[in-house]
Protein backbone atom coordinates (compact mmCIF):
# COMPACT_ATOMS: atom_id res chain seq x y z
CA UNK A 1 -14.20 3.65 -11.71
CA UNK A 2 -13.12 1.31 -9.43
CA UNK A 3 -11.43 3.56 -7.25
CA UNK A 4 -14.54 5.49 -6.36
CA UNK A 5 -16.29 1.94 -5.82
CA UNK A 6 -13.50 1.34 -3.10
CA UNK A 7 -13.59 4.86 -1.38
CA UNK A 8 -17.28 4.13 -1.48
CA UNK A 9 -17.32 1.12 0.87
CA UNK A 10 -14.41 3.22 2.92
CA UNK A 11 -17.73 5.64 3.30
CA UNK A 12 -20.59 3.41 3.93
CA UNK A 13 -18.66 1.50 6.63
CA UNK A 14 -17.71 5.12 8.36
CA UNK A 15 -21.77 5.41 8.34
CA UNK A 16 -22.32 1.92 10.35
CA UNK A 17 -19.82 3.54 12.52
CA UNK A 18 -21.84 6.73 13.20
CA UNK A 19 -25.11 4.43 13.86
CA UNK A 20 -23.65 3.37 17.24
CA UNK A 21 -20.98 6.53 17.95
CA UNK A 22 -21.05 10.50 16.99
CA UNK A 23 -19.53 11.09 13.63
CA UNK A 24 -16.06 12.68 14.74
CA UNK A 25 -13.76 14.46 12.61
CA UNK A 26 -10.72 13.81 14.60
CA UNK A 27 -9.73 11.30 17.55
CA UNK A 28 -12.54 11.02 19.81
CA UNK A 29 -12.94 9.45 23.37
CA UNK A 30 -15.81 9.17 25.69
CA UNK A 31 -14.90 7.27 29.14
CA UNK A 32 -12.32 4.75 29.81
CA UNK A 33 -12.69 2.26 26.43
CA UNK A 34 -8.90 2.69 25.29
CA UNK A 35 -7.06 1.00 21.49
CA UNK A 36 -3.19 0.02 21.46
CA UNK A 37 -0.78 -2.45 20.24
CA UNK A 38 -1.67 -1.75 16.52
CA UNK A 39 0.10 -3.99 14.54
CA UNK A 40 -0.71 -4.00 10.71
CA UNK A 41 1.03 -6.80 8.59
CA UNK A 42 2.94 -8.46 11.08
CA UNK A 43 5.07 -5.51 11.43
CA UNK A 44 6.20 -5.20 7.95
CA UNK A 45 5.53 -3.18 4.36
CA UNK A 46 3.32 -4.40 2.76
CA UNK A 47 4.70 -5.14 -0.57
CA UNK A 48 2.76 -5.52 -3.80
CA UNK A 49 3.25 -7.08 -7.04
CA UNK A 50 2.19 -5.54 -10.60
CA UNK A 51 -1.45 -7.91 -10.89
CA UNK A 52 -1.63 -10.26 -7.64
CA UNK A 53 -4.29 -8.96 -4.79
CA UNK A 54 -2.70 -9.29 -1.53
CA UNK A 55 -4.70 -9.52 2.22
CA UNK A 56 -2.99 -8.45 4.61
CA UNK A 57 -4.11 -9.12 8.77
CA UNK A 58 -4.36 -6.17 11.28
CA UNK A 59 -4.78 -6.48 14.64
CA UNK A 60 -4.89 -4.42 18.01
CA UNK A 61 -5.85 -4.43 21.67
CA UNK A 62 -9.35 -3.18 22.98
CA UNK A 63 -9.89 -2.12 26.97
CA UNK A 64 -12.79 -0.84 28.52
CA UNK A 65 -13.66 -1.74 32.28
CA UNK A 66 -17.27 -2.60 31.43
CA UNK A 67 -16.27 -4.92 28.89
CA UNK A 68 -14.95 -4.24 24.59
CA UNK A 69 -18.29 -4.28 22.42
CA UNK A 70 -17.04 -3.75 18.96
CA UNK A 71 -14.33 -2.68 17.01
CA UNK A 72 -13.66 -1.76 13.45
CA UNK A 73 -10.20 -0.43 11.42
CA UNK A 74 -10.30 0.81 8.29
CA UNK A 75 -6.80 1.29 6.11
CA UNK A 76 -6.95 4.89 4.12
CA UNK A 77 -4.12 6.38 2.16
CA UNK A 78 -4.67 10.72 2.49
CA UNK A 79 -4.12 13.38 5.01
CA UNK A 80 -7.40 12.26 6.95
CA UNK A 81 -9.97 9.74 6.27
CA UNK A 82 -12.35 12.29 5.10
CA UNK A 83 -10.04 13.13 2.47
CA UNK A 84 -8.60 9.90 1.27
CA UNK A 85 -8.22 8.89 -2.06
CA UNK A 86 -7.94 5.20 -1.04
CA UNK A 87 -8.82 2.65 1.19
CA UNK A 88 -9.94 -0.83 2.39
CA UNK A 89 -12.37 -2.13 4.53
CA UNK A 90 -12.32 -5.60 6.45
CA UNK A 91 -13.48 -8.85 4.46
CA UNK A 92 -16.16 -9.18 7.44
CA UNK A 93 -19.93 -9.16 6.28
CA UNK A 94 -20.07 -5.84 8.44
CA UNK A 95 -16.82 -4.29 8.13
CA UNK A 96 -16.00 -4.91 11.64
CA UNK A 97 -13.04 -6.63 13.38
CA UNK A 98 -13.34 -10.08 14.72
CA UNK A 99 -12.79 -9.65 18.62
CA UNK A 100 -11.67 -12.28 21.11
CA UNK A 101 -12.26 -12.11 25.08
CA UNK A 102 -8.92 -12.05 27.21
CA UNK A 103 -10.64 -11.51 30.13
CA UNK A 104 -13.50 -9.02 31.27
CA UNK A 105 -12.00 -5.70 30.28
CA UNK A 106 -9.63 -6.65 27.16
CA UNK A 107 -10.15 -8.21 23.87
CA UNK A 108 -8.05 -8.95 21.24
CA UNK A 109 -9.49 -7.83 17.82
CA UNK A 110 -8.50 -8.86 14.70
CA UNK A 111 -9.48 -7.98 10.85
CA UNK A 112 -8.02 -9.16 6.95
CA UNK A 113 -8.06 -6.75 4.05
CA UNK A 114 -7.37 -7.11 0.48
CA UNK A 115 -5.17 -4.50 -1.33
CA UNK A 116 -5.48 -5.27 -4.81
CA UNK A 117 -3.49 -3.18 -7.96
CA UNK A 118 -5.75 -1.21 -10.21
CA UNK A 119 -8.94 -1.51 -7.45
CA UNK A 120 -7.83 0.59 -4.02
CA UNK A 121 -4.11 0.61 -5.33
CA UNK A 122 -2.71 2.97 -7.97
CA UNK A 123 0.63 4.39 -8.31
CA UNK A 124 0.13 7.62 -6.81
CA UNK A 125 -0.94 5.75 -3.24
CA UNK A 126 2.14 4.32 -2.69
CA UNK A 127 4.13 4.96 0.56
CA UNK A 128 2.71 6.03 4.01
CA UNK A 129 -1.54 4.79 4.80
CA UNK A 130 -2.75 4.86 7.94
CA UNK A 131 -5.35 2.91 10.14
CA UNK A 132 -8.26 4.66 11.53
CA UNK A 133 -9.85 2.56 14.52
CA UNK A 134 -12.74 2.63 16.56
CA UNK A 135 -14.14 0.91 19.60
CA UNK A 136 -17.28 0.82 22.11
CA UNK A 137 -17.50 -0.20 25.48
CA UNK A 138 -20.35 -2.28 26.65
CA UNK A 139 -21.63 0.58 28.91
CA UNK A 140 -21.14 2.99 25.19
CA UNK A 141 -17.79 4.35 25.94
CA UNK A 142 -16.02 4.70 22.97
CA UNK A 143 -12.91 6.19 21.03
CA UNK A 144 -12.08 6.76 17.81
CA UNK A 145 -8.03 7.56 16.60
CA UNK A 146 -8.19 9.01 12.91
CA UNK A 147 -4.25 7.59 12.60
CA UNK A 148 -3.95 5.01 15.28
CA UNK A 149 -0.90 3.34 12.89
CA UNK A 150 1.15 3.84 10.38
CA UNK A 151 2.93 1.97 7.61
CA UNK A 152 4.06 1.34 3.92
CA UNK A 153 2.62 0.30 1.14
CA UNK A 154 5.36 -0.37 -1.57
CA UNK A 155 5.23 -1.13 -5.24
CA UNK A 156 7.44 -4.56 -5.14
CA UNK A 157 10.84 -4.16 -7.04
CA UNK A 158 13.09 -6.30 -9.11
CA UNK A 159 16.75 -6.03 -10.08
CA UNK A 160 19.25 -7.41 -12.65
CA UNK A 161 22.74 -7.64 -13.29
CA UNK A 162 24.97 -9.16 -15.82
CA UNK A 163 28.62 -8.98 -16.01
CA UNK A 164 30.36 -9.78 -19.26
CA UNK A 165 33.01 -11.00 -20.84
CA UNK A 166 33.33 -13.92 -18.96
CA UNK A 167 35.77 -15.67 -19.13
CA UNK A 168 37.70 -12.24 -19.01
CA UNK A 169 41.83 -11.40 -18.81
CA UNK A 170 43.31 -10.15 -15.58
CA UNK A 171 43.20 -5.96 -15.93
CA UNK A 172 40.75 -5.82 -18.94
CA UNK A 173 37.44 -4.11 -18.95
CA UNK A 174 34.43 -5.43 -17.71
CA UNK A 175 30.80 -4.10 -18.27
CA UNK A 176 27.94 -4.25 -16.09
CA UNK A 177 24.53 -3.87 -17.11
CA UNK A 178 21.57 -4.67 -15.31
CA UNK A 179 17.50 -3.23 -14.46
CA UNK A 180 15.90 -1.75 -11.95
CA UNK A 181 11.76 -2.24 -12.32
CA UNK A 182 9.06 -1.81 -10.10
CA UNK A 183 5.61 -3.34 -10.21
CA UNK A 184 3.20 -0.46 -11.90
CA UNK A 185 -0.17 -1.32 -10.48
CA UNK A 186 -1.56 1.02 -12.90
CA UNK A 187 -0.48 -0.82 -15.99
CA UNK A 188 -0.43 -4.48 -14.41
CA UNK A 189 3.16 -4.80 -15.47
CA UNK A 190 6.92 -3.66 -13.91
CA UNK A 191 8.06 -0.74 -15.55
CA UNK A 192 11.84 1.06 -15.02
CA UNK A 193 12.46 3.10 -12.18
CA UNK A 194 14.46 5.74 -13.13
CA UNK A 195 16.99 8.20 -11.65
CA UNK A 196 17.84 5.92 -8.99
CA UNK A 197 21.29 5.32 -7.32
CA UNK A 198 22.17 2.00 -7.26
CA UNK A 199 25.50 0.39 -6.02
CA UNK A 200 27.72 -2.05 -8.05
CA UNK A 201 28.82 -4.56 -5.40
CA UNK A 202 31.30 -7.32 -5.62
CA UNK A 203 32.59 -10.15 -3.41
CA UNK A 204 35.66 -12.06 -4.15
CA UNK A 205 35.01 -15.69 -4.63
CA UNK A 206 36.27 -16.86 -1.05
CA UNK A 207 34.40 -14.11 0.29
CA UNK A 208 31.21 -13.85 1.79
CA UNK A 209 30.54 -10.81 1.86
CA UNK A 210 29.73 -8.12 -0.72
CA UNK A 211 31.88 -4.70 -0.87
CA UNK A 212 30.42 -1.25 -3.22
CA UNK A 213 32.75 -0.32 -5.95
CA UNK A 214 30.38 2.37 -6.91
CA UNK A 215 26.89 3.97 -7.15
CA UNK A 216 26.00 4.69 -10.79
CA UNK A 217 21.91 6.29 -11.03
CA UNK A 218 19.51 4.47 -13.75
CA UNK A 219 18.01 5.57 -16.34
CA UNK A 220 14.89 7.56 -17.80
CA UNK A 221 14.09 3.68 -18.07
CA UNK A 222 15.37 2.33 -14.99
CA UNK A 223 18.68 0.41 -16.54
CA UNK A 224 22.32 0.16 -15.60
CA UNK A 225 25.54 0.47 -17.17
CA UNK A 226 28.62 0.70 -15.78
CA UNK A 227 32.66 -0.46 -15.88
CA UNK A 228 35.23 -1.63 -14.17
CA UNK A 229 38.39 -3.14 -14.76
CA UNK A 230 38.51 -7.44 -14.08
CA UNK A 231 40.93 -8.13 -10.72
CA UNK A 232 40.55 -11.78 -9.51
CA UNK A 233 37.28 -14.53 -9.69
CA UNK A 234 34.13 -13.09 -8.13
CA UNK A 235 30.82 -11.93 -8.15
CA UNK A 236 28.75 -8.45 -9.33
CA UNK A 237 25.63 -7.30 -8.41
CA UNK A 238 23.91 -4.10 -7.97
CA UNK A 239 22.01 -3.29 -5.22
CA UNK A 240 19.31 -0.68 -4.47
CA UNK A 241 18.74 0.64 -1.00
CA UNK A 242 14.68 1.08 -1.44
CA UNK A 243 12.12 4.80 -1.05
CA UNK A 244 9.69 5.04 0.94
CA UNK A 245 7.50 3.63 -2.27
CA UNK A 246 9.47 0.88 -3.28
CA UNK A 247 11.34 -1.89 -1.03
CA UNK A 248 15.29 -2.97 -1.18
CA UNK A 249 16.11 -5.38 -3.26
CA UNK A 250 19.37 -6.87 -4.10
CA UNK A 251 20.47 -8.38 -7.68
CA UNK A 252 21.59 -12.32 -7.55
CA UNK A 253 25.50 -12.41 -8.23
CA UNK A 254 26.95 -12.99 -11.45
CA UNK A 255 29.92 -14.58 -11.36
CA UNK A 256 33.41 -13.46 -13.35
CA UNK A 257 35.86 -15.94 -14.30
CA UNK A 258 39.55 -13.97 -14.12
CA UNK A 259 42.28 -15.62 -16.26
């Protein structure tokens, strides 16, 4: 499987760690050589469609008072790195991180990674990976943080709406349909998402802003129905607030002529 091919490379590029450094099961630090400033994606979830591979940029800060050697980050989804069911390695020939000189005790390195559905992403790994990190000193210092960052890896969402009549009298009933879908990197394709609360929004057509009527859940397959009774000209949409697996994401607004 392809999975095992991934958590594979994870391994072997542990191993060209350990040629250089002890193998450590947890974070590690000999002498002064120090890692901050980890910032993985610019700051934001990373958010993945249902078939396109996305490469994503970390970078951090390396200090040691001898001078940085090298540095390498790996991304792992699991409870350690030993025991990860997923990761990625940098697109370098050697796994490392590309470092830059700031001056004589700090460098700047920097690493891309590919996250790709059905290869090192599946269903199940969405939500919270981590980046393990390690760095030498020119004078062999070291250390090594089994979590030096978090963040989110999220299956990217989509959402419908459709109001209807339209054109529609002044008091009569309106219905509101719509679908929530996420992408489903196991299947290459969005699929419902069920059980979810969802607000009905509207905003008056001089308005600009959106106000919740109510929050109605999906379905076993991830769609929306709802009522309400027709008031003046405006717009519907639903809107969906996000988990920890799957972004926000707002429906466009369909608009409801009043007569």
């Amino acid at each position: 499987m392809r999975m095992r091919a991934i958590l594979g490379v994870v391994t072997g590029a542990l191993a060209l760690s350990a040629l250089a450094v002890p193998a450590a099961q947890a974070d590690e630090v000999q002498g002064d050589t120090a890692i901050s400033g980890v910032v993985v994606n610019g700051g934001k979830a990373v958010v993945v469609g249902a078939t396109a591979k996305k490469t994503i940029t970390v970078s951090f800060t390396v200090k040691d008072a001898s001078g940085v050697g090298w540095a390498q980050a790996i991304l792992y989804h699991g409870a350690n790195i030993d025991s990860a069911d997923s990761g990625a390695v940098a697109k370098s020939s050697d796994g490392r991180s590309t470092c830059t000189k700031v001056n004589a005790t700090t460098s700047t390195c920097k690493s891309s990674y590919d996250l790709e559905p059905g290869s090192n992403l599946i269903n199940s790994v969405a939500g919270g990976w981590k980046v393990w990190a390690i760095a030498t000193g020119k004078d062999n210092d070291y250390v090594q943080k089994d979590n030096a960052k978090t963040f989110q890896v999220q299956r990217l969402s989509k959402l419908t709406v459709n109001a209807a009549p339209e054109p529609v009298k002044k008091g009569k009933t309106i219905t509101v349909t719509g679908k929530l879908t996420r992408a489903n990197w196991d299947a290459g394709t969005y699929s419902g998402y069920s059980t979810q609360p969802v607000k009905l929004q509207f905003r008056k057509k001089s308005a600009s802003t959106y106000s919740t009527v109510k929050t109605i859940k999906t379905s076993s397959t991830g769609n929306l129905k709802t009522t309400v009774k027709a008031t003046v000209d405006g717009y519907f949409r639903y809107s969906f607030a996000g988990t920890s697996t799957t972004p926000a994401v707002n429906a466009a607004g369909d608009f409801i002529d009043v007569k």
